[in-house]
C-alpha atoms as a PDB file:
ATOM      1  CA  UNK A   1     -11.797  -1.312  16.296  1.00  0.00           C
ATOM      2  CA  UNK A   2      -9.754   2.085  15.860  1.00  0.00           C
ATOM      3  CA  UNK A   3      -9.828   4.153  12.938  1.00  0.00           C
ATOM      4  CA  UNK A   4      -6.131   3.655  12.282  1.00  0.00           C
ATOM      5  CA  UNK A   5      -7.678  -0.206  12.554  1.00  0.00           C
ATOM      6  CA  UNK A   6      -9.999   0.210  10.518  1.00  0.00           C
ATOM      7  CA  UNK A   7      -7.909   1.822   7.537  1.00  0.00           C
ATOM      8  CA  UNK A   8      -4.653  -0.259   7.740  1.00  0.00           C
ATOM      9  CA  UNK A   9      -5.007  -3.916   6.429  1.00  0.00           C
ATOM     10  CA  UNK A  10      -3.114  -6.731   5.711  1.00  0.00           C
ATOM     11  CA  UNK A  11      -3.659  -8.936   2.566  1.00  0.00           C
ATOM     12  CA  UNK A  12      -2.905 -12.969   2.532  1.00  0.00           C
ATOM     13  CA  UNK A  13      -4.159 -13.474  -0.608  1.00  0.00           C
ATOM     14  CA  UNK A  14      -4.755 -11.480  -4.214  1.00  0.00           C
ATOM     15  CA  UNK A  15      -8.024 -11.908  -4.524  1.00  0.00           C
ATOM     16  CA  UNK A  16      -8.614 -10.680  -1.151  1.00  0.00           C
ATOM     17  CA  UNK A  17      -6.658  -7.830  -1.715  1.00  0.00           C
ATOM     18  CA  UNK A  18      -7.693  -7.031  -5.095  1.00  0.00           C
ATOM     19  CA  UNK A  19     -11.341  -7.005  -3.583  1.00  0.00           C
ATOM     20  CA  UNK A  20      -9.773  -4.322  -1.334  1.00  0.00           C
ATOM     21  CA  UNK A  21      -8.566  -2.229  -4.533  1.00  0.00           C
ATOM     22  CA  UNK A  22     -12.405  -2.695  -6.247  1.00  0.00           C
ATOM     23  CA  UNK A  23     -14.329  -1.748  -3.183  1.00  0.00           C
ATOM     24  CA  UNK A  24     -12.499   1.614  -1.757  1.00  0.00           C
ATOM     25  CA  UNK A  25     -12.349   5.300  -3.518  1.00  0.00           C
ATOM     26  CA  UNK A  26      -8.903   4.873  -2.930  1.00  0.00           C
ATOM     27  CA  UNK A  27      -6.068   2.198  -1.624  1.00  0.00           C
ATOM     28  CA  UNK A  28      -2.678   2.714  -0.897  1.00  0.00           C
ATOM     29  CA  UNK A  29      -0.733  -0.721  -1.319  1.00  0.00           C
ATOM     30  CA  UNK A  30       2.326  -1.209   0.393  1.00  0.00           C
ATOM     31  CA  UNK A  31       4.521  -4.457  -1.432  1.00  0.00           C
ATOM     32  CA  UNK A  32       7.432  -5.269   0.956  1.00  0.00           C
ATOM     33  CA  UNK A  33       8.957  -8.486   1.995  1.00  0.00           C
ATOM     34  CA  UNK A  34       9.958  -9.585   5.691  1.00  0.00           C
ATOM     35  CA  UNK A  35      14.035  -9.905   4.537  1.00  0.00           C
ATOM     36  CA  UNK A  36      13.821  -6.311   3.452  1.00  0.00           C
ATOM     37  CA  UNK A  37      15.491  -3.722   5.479  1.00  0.00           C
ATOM     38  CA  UNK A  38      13.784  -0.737   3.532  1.00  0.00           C
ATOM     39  CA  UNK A  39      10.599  -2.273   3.888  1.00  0.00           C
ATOM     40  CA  UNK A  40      11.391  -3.104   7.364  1.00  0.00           C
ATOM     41  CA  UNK A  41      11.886   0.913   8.272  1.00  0.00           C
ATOM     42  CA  UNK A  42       8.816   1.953   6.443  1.00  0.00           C
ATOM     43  CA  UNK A  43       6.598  -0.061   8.541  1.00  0.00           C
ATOM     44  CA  UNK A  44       5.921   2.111  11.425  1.00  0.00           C
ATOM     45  CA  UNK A  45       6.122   5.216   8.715  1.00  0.00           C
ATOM     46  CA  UNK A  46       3.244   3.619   6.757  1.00  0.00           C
ATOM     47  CA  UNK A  47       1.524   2.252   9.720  1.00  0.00           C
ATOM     48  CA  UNK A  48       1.298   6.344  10.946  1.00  0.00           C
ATOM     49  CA  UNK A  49       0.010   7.414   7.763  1.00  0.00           C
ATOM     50  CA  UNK A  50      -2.716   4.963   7.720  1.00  0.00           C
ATOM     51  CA  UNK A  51      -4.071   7.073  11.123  1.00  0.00           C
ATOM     52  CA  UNK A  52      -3.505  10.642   9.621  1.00  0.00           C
ATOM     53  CA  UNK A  53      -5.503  10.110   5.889  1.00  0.00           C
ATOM     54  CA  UNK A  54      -8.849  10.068   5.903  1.00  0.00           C
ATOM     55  CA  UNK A  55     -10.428   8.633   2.968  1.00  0.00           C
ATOM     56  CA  UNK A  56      -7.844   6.313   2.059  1.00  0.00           C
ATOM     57  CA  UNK A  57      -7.458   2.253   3.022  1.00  0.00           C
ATOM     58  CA  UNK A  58      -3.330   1.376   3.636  1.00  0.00           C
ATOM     59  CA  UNK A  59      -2.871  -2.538   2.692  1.00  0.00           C
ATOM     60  CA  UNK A  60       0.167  -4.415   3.301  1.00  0.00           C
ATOM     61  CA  UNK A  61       0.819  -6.970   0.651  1.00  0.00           C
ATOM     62  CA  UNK A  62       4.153  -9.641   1.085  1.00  0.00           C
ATOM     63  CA  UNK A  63       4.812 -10.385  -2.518  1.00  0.00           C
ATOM     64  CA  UNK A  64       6.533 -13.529  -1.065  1.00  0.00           C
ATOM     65  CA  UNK A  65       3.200 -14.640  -0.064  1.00  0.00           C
ATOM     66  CA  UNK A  66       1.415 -12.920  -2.945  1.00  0.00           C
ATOM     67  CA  UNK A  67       3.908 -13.656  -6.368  1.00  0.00           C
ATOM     68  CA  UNK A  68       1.474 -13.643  -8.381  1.00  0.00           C
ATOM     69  CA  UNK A  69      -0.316 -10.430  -7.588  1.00  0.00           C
ATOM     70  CA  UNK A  70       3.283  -8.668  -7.741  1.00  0.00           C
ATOM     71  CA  UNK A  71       4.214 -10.213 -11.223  1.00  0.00           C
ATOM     72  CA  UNK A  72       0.963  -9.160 -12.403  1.00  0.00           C
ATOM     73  CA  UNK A  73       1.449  -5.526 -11.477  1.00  0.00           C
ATOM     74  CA  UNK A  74       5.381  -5.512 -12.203  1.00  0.00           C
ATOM     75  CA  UNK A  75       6.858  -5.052  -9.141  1.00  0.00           C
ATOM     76  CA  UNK A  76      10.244  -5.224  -9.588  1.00  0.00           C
ATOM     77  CA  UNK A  77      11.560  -2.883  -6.626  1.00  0.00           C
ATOM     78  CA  UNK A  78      10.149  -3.167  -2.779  1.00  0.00           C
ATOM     79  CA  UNK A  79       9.324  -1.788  -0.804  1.00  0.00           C
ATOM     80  CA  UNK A  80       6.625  -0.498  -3.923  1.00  0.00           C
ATOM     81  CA  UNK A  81       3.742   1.523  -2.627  1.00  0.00           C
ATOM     82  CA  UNK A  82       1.026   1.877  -5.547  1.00  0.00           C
ATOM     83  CA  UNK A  83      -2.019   4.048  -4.845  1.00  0.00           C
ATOM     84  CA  UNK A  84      -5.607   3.036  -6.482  1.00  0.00           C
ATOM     85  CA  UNK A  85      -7.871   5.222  -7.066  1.00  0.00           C
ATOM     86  CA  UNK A  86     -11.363   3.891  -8.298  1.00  0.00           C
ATOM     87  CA  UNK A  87      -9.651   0.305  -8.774  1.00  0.00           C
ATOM     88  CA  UNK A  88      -7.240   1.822 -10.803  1.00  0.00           C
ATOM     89  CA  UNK A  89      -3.723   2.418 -10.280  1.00  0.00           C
ATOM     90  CA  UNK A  90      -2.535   6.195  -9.739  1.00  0.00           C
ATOM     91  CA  UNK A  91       0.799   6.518  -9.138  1.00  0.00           C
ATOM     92  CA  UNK A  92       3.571   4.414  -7.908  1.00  0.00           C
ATOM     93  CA  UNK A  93       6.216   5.667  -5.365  1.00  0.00           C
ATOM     94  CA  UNK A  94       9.629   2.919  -5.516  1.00  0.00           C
ATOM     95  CA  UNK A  95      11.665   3.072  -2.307  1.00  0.00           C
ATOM     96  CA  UNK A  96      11.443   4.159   1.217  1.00  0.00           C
ATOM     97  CA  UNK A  97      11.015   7.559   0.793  1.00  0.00           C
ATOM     98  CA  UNK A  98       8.554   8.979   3.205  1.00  0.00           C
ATOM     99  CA  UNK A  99       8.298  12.335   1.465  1.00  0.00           C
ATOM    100  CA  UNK A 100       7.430  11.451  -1.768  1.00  0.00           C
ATOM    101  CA  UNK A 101       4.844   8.447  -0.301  1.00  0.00           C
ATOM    102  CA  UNK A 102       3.579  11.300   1.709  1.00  0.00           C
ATOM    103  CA  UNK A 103       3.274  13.829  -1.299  1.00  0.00           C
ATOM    104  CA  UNK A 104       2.015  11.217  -3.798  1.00  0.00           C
ATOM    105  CA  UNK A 105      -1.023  10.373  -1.419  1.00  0.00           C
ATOM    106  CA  UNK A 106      -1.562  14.210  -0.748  1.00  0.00           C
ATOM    107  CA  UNK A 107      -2.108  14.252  -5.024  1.00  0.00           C
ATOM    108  CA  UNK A 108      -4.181  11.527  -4.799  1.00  0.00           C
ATOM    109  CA  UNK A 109      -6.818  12.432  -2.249  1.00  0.00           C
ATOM    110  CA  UNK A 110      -6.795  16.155  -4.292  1.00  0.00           C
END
């Protein structure tokens, strides 16, 4: 398995990835949908981050598959990336915009 493996995830269920949150310093969540063209671009942007931070585990969670993990965190936008730090939540970037993903995890791993 490949380090970019190894730190990018995909989650089919909340309590799977809400083990993921609890067990890792940090987790950047990535709440998209396969209808969304947004989320659909981001993909291969978030996909590429996952292989340049160290330190940091990149989970993909549909909240068509996972409603109930989105409603509980209020996602009301996607894509919705939310970075955990410690099992709690950090920051929240809404919208494909790699720059402010990019500086947001930058802060977080500071």
């Amino acid at each position: 398995m490949s380090e970019k493996e190894k730190s990018l995830a995909k989650s089919t269920n909340q309590k799977e990835a809400e083990n993921m949150i609890k067990e890792h310093d940090m987790v950047v969540v990535d709440f998209w949908t396969e209808w969304c063209p947004p989320c659909k671009r981001m993909e291969p942007v978030f996909e590429k981050m996952a292989g340049k931070y160290d330190g940091a585990i990149f989970l993909r969670v549909n909240t068509d598959e996972n409603p109930e993990m989105a409603m509980k965190l209020n996602i009301t936008a996607i894509p919705t990336f939310i970075i955990f730090k410690d099992g709690k939540e950090f920051t929240r970037v809404i919208g494909a915009i790699p720059d402010k993903l990019e500086k947001a995890i930058s802060q977080a791993l500071n």
